[in-house]
C-alpha atoms as a PDB file:
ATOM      1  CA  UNK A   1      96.016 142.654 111.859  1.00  0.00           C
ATOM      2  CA  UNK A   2      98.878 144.736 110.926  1.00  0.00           C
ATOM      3  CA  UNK A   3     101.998 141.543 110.287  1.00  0.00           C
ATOM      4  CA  UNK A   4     100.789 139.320 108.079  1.00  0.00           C
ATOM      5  CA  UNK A   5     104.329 137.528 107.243  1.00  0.00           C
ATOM      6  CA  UNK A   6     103.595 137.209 111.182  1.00  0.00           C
ATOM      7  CA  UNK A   7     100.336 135.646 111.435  1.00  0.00           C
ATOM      8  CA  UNK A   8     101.098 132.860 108.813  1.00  0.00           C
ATOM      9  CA  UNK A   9     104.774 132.142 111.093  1.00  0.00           C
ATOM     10  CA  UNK A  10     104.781 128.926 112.330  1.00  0.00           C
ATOM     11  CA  UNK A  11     108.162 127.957 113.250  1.00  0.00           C
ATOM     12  CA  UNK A  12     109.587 130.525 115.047  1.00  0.00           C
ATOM     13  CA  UNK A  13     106.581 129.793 117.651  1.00  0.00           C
ATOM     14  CA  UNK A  14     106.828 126.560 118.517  1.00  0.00           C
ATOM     15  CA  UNK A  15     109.856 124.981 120.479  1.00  0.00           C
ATOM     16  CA  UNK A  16     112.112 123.094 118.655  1.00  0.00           C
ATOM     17  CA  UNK A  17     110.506 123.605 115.274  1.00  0.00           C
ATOM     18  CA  UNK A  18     114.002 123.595 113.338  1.00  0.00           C
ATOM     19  CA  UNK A  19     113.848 119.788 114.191  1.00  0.00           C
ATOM     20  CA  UNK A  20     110.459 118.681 112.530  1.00  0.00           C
ATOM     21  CA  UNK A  21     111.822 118.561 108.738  1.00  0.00           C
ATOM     22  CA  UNK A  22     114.561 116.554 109.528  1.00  0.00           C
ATOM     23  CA  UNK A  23     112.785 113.754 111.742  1.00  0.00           C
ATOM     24  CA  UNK A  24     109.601 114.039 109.448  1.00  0.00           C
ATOM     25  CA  UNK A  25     112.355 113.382 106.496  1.00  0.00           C
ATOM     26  CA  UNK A  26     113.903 109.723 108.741  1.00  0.00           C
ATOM     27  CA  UNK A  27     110.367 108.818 109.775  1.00  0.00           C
ATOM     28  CA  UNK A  28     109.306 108.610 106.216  1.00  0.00           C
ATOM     29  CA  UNK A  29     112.333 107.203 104.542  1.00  0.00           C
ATOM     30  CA  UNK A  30     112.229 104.290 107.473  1.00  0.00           C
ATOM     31  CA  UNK A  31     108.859 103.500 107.272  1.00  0.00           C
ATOM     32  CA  UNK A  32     108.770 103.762 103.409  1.00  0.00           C
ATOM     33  CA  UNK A  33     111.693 101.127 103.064  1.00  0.00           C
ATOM     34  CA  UNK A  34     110.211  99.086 106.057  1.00  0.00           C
ATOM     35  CA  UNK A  35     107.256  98.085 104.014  1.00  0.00           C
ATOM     36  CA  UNK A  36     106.954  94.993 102.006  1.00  0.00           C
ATOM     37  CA  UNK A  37     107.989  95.742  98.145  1.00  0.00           C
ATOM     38  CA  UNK A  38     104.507  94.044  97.527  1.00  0.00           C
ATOM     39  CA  UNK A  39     102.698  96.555  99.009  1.00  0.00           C
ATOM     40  CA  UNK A  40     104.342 100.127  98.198  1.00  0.00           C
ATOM     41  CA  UNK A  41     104.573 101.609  94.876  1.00  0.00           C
ATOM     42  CA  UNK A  42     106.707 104.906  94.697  1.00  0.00           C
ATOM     43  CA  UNK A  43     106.586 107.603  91.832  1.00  0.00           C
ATOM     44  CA  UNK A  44     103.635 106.170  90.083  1.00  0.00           C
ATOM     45  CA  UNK A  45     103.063 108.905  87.310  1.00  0.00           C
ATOM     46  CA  UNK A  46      99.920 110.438  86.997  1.00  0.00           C
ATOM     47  CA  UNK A  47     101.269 113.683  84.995  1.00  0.00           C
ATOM     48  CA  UNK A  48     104.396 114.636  82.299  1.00  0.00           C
ATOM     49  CA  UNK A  49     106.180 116.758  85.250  1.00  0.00           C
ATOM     50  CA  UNK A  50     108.773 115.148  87.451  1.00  0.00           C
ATOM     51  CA  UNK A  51     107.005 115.985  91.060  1.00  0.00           C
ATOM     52  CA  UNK A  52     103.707 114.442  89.039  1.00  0.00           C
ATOM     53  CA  UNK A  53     103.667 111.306  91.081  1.00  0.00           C
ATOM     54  CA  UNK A  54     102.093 109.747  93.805  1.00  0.00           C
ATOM     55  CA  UNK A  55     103.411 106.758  96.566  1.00  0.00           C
ATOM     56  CA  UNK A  56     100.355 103.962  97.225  1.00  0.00           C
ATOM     57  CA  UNK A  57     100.729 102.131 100.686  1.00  0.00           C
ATOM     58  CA  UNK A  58      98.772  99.553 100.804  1.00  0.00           C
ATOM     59  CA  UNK A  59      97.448  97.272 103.745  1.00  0.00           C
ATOM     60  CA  UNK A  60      97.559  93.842 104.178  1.00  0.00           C
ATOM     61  CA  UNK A  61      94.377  92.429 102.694  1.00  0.00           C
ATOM     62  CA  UNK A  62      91.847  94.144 100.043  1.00  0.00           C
ATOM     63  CA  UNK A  63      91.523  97.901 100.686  1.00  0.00           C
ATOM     64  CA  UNK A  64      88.634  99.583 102.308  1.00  0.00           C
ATOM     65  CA  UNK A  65      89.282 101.809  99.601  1.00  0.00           C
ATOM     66  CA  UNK A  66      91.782 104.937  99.751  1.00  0.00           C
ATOM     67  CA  UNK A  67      92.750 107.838 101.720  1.00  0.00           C
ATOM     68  CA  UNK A  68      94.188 110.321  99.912  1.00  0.00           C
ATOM     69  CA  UNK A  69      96.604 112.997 101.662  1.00  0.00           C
ATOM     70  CA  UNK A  70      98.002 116.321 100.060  1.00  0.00           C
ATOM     71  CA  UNK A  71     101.101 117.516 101.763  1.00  0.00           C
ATOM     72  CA  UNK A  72     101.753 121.552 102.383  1.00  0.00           C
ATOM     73  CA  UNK A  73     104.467 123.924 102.032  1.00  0.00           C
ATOM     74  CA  UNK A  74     102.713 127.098 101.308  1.00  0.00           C
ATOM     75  CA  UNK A  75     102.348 125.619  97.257  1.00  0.00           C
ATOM     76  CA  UNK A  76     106.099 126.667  96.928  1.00  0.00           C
ATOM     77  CA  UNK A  77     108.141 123.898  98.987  1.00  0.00           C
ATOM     78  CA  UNK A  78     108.317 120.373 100.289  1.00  0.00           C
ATOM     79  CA  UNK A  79     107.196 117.413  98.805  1.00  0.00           C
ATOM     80  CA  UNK A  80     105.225 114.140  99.461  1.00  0.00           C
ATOM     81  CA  UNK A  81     108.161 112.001  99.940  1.00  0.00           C
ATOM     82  CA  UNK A  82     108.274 113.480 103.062  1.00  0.00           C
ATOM     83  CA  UNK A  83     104.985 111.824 104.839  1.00  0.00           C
ATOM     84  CA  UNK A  84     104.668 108.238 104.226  1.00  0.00           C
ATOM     85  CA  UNK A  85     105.263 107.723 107.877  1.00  0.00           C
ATOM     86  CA  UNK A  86     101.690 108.980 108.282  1.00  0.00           C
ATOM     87  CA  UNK A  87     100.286 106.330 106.464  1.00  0.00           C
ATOM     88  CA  UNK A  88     100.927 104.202 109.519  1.00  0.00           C
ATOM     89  CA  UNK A  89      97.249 104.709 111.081  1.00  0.00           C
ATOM     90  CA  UNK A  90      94.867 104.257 107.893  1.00  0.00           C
ATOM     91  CA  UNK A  91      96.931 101.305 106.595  1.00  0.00           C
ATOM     92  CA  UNK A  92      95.907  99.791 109.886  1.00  0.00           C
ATOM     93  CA  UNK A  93      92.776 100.230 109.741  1.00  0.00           C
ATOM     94  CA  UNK A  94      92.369  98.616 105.767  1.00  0.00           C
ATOM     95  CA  UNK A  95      92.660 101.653 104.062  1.00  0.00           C
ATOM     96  CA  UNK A  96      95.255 102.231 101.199  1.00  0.00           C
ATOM     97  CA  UNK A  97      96.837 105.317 101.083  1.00  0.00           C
ATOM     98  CA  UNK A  98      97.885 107.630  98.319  1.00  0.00           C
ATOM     99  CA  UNK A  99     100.474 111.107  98.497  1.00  0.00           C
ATOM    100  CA  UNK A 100     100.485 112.978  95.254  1.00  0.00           C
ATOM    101  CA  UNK A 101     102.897 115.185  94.698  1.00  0.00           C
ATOM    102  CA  UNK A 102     102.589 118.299  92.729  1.00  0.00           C
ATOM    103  CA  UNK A 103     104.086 121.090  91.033  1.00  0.00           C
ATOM    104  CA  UNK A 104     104.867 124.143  92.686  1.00  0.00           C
ATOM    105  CA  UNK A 105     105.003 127.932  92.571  1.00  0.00           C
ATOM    106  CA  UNK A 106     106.464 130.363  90.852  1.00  0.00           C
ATOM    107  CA  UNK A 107     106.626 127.699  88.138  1.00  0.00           C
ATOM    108  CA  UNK A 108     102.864 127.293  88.084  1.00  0.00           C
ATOM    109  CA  UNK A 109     100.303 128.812  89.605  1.00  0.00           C
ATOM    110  CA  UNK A 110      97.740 127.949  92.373  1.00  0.00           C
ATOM    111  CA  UNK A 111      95.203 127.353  90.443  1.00  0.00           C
ATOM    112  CA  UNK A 112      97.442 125.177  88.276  1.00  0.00           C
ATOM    113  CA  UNK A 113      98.076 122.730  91.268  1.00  0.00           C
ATOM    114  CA  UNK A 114      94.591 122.355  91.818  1.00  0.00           C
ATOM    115  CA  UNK A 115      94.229 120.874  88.635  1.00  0.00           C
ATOM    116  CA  UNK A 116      97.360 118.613  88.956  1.00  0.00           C
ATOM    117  CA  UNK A 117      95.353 117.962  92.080  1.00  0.00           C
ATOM    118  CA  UNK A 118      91.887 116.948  90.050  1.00  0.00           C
ATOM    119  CA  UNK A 119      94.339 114.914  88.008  1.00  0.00           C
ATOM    120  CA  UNK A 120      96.015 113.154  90.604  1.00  0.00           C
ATOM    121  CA  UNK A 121      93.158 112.404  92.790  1.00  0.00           C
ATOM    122  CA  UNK A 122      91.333 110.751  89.454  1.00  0.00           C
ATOM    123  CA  UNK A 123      93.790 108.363  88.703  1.00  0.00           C
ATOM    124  CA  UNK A 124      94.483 107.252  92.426  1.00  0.00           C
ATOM    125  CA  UNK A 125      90.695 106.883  91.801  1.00  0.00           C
ATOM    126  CA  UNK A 126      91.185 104.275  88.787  1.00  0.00           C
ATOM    127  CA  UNK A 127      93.963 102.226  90.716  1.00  0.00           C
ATOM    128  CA  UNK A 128      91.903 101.639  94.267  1.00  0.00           C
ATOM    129  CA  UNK A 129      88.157 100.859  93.807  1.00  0.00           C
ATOM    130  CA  UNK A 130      85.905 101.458  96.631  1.00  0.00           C
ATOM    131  CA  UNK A 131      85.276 105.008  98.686  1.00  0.00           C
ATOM    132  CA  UNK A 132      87.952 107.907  98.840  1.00  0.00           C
ATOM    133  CA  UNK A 133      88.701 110.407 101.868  1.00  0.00           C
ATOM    134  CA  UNK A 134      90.755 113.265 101.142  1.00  0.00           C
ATOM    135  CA  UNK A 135      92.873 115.423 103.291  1.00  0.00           C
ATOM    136  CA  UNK A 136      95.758 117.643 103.327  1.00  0.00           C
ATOM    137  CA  UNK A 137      97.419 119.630 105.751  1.00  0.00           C
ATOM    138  CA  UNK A 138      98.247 123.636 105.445  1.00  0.00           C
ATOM    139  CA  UNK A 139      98.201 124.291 101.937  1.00  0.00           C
ATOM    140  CA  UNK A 140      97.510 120.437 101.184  1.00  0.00           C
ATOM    141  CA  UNK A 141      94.354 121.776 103.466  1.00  0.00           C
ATOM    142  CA  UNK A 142      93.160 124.186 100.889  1.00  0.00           C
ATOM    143  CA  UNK A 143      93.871 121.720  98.402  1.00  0.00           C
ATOM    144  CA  UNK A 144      91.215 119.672  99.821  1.00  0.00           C
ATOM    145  CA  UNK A 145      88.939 121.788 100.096  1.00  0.00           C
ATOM    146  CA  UNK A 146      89.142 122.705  96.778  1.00  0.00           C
ATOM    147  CA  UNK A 147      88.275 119.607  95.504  1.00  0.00           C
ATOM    148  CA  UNK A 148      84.925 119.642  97.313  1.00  0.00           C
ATOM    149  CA  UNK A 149      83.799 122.799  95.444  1.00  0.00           C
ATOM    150  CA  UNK A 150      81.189 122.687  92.977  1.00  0.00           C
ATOM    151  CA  UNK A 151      83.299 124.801  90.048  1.00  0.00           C
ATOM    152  CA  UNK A 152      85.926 121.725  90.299  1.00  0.00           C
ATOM    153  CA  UNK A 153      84.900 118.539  87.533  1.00  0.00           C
ATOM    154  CA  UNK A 154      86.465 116.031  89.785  1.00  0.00           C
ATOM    155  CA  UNK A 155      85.614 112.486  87.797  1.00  0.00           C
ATOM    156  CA  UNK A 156      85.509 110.568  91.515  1.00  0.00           C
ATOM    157  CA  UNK A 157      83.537 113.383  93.154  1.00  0.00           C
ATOM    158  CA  UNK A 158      80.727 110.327  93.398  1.00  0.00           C
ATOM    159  CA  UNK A 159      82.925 108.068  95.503  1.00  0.00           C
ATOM    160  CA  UNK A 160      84.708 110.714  97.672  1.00  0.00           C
ATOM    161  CA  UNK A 161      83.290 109.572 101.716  1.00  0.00           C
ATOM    162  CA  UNK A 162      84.721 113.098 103.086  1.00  0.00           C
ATOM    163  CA  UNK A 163      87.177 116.110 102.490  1.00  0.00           C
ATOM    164  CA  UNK A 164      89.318 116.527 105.738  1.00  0.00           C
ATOM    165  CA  UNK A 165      91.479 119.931 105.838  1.00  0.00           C
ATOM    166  CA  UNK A 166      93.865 119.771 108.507  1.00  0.00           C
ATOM    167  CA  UNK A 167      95.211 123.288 109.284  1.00  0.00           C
ATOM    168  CA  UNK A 168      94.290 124.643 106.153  1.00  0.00           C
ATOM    169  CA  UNK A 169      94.273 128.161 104.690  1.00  0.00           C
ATOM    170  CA  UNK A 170      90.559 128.577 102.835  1.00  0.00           C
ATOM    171  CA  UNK A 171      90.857 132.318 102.330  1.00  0.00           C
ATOM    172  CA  UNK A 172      93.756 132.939 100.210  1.00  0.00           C
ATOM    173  CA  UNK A 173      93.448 136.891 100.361  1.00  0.00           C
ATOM    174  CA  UNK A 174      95.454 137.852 103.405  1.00  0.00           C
ATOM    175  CA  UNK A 175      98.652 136.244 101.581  1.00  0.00           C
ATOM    176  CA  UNK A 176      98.562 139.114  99.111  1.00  0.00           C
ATOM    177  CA  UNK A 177     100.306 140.755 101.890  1.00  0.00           C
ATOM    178  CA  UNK A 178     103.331 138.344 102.755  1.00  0.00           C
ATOM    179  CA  UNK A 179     106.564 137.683 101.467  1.00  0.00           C
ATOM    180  CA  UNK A 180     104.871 134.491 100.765  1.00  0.00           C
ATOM    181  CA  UNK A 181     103.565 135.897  97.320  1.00  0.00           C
ATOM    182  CA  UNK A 182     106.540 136.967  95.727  1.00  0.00           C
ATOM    183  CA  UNK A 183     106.607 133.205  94.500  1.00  0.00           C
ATOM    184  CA  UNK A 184     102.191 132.787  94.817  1.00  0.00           C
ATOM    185  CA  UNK A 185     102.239 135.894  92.542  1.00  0.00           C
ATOM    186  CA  UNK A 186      98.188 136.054  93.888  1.00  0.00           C
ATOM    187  CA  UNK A 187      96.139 139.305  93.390  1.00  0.00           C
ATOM    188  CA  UNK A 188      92.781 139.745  94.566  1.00  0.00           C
ATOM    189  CA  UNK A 189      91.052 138.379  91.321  1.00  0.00           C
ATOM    190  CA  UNK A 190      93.482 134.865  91.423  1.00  0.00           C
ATOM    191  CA  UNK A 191      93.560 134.803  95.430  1.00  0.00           C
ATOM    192  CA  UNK A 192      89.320 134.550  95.366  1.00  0.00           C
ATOM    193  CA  UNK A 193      89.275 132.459  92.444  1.00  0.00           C
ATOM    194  CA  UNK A 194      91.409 129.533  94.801  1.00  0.00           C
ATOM    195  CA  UNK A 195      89.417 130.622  97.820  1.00  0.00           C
ATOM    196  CA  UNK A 196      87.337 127.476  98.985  1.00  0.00           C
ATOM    197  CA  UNK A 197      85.928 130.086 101.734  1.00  0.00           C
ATOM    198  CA  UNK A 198      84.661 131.984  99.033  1.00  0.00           C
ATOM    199  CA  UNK A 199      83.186 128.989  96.636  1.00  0.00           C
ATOM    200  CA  UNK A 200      80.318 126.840  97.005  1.00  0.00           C
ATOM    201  CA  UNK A 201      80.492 123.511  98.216  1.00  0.00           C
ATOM    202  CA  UNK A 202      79.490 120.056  96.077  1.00  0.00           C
ATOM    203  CA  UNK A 203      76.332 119.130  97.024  1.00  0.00           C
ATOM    204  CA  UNK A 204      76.488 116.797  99.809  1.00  0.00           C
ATOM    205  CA  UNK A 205      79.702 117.361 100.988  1.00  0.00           C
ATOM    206  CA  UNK A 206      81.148 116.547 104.014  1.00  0.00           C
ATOM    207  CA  UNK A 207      84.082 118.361 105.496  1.00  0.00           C
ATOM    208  CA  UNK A 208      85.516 118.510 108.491  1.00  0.00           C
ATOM    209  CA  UNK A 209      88.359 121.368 109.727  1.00  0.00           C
ATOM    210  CA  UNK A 210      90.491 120.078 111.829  1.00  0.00           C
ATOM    211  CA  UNK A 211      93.295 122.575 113.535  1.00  0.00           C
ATOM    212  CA  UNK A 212      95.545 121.937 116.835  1.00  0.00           C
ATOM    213  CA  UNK A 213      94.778 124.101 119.611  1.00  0.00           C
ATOM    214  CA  UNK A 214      98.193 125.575 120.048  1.00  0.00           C
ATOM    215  CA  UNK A 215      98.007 127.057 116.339  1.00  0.00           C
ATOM    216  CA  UNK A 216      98.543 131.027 115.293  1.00  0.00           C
ATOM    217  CA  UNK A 217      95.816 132.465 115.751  1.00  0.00           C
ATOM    218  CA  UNK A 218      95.460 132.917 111.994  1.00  0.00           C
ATOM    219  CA  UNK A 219      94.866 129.146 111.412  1.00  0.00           C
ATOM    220  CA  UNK A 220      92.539 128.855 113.938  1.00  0.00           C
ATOM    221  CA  UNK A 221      90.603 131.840 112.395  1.00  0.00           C
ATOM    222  CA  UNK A 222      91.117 130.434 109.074  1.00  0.00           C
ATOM    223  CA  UNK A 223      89.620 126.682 110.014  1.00  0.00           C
ATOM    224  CA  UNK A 224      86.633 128.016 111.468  1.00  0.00           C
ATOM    225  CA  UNK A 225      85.952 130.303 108.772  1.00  0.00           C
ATOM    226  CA  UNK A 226      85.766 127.463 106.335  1.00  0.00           C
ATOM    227  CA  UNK A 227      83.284 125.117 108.658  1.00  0.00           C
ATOM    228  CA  UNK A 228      80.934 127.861 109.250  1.00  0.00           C
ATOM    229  CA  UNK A 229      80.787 129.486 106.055  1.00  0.00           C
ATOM    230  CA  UNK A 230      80.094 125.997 104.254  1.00  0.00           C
ATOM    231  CA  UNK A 231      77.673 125.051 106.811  1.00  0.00           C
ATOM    232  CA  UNK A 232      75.106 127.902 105.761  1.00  0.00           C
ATOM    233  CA  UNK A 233      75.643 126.459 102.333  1.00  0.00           C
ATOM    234  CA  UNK A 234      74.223 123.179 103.619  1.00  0.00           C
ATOM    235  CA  UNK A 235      77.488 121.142 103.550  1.00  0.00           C
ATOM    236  CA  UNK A 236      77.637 119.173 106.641  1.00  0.00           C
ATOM    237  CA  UNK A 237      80.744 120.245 108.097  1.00  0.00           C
ATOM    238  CA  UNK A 238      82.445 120.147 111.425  1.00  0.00           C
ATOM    239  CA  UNK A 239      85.433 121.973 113.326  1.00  0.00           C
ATOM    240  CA  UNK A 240      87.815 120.457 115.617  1.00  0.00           C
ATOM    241  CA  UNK A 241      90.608 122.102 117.769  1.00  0.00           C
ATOM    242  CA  UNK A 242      92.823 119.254 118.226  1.00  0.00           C
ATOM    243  CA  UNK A 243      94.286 119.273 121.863  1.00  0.00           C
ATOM    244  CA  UNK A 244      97.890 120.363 123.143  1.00  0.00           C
ATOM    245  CA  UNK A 245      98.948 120.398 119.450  1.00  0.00           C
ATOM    246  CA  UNK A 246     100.898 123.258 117.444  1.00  0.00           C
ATOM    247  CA  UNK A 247     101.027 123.765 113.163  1.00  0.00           C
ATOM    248  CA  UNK A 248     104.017 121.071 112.668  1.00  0.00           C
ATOM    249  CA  UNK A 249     102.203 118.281 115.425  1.00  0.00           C
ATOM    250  CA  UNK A 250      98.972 118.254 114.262  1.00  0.00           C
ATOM    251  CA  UNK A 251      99.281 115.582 111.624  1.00  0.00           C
ATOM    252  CA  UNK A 252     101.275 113.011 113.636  1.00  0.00           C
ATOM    253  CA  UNK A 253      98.649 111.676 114.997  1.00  0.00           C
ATOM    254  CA  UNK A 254      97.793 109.551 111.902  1.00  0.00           C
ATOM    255  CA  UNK A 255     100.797 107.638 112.142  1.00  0.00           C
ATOM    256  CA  UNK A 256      98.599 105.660 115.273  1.00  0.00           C
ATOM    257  CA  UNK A 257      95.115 103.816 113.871  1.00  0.00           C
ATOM    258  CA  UNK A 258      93.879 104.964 117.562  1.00  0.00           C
ATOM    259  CA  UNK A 259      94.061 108.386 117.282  1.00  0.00           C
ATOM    260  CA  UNK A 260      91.223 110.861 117.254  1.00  0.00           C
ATOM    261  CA  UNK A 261      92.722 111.957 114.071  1.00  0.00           C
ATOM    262  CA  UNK A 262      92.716 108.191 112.669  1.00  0.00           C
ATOM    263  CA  UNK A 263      89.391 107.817 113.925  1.00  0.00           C
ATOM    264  CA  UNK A 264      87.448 110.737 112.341  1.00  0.00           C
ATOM    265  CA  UNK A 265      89.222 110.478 108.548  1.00  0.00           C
ATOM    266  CA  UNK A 266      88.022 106.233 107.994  1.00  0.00           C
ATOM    267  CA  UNK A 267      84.995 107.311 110.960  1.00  0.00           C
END
């Protein structure tokens, strides 16, 4: 590999990709206002910054219990505002749903958000009983991951059913050498520290890596890397290339309570 700005390029590969903020942006805001006041609650606080809040969806009738989903933006942009679309599938199924959002860099660093992340995911904890799934996609991948290994004091650890990383980076290293950092301000010391590819897992985790087929090749190195590496440290993990789908359609599929992707988080 000589480009890394290249290998972690997503947009300029796939057709139309200009489009996907926008739509993601009036798919959200629809389905947010479409629900019943009863059962959405947006910009609970969980923190004393601004983007320390999370939306809860819930369905109609008790919880299962509560999915929790990290959104991405390389730790630096986007927010969760942006996804509550994709609550469409687990609400339908009789799981609530939860999107934190979360500070981002250069303000604070990585390893800051995965505390704001511990945080979060603790007192989504306290305001759904039952089991909790987690999952992120991109950097809300690593996210997730993170909160599996065994150097993060996560108070739910207990209840959490799985850790699902959807096109996640797990090796933060090869950022060091993107434009990217000039706001992750990573070095090799703070880039391993955040590295769930280079941490242990909780004991009996289960995580499951879950990339579309049509991905840089970078993500698709970076998914497997995670799964394998974690399964010699007897975490029961598993990989998945999802079929005929790119960096920016991977996640739609958990708008529909059918979908493979649906199917494997509440499995």
């Amino acid at each position: 590999m000589t480009d890394w700005d290249d290998a972690y390029q997503n947009g300029k590969y796939i057709s139309g990709g200009d489009a996907y903020l926008g739509m993601w942006k009036v798919k959200s805001t629809t389905y947010r206002e479409g629900l019943p006041e009863a059962r959405r609650e947006i910009g609970a606080s969980y923190g004393a910054h601004p983007r320390e809040v999370f939306d809860l969806f819930l369905p109609d009738g008790p919880p299962k219990g509560v999915l929790v989903f990290i959104h991405g933006g390389y730790w630096q942009s986007l927010d969760h505002t942006l996804w509550s679309h994709l609550s469409a599938g687990p609400l339908a199924q009789g799981w609530a749903v939860a999107m934190p959002g979360y500070r981002l860099c250069p303000e604070v660093s990585i390893a800051e958000i995965t505390q704001s992340m511990v945080q979060a995911i603790g007192a989504i904890g306290a305001r759904v009983a039952g089991e909790i799934i987690i999952c992120g996609h991109s950097a809300g991948g690593h996210l997730t991951a993170r909160m599996a290994c065994d150097d993060i004091a996560l108070p739910v650890a207990d209840r959490v059913r799985r850790y699902v990383s959807i096109s996640g980076v797990h090796d933060l290293r090869p950022l060091i050498r993107t434009g990217l950092n000039e706001a992750l301000q990573l070095d090799m010391v703070s880039a391993a520290a955040e590295s769930p590819a280079l941490k242990t897992p909780r004991a009996g985790v289960e995580l499951l890596a879950w990339v579309g087929e049509n991905e840089r090749p970078e993500f698709r190195r970076q998914n497997n890397l995670l799964g394998n590496i974690w399964r010699g440290a007897f975490a029961n993990t598993g990989c998945v290339h999802a079929k005929g789908h790119h960096h920016f359609s991977v996640i739609g599929d958990m708008a529909d309570k059918n979908s493979a992707l649906t199917k494997a988080l509440i499995a």
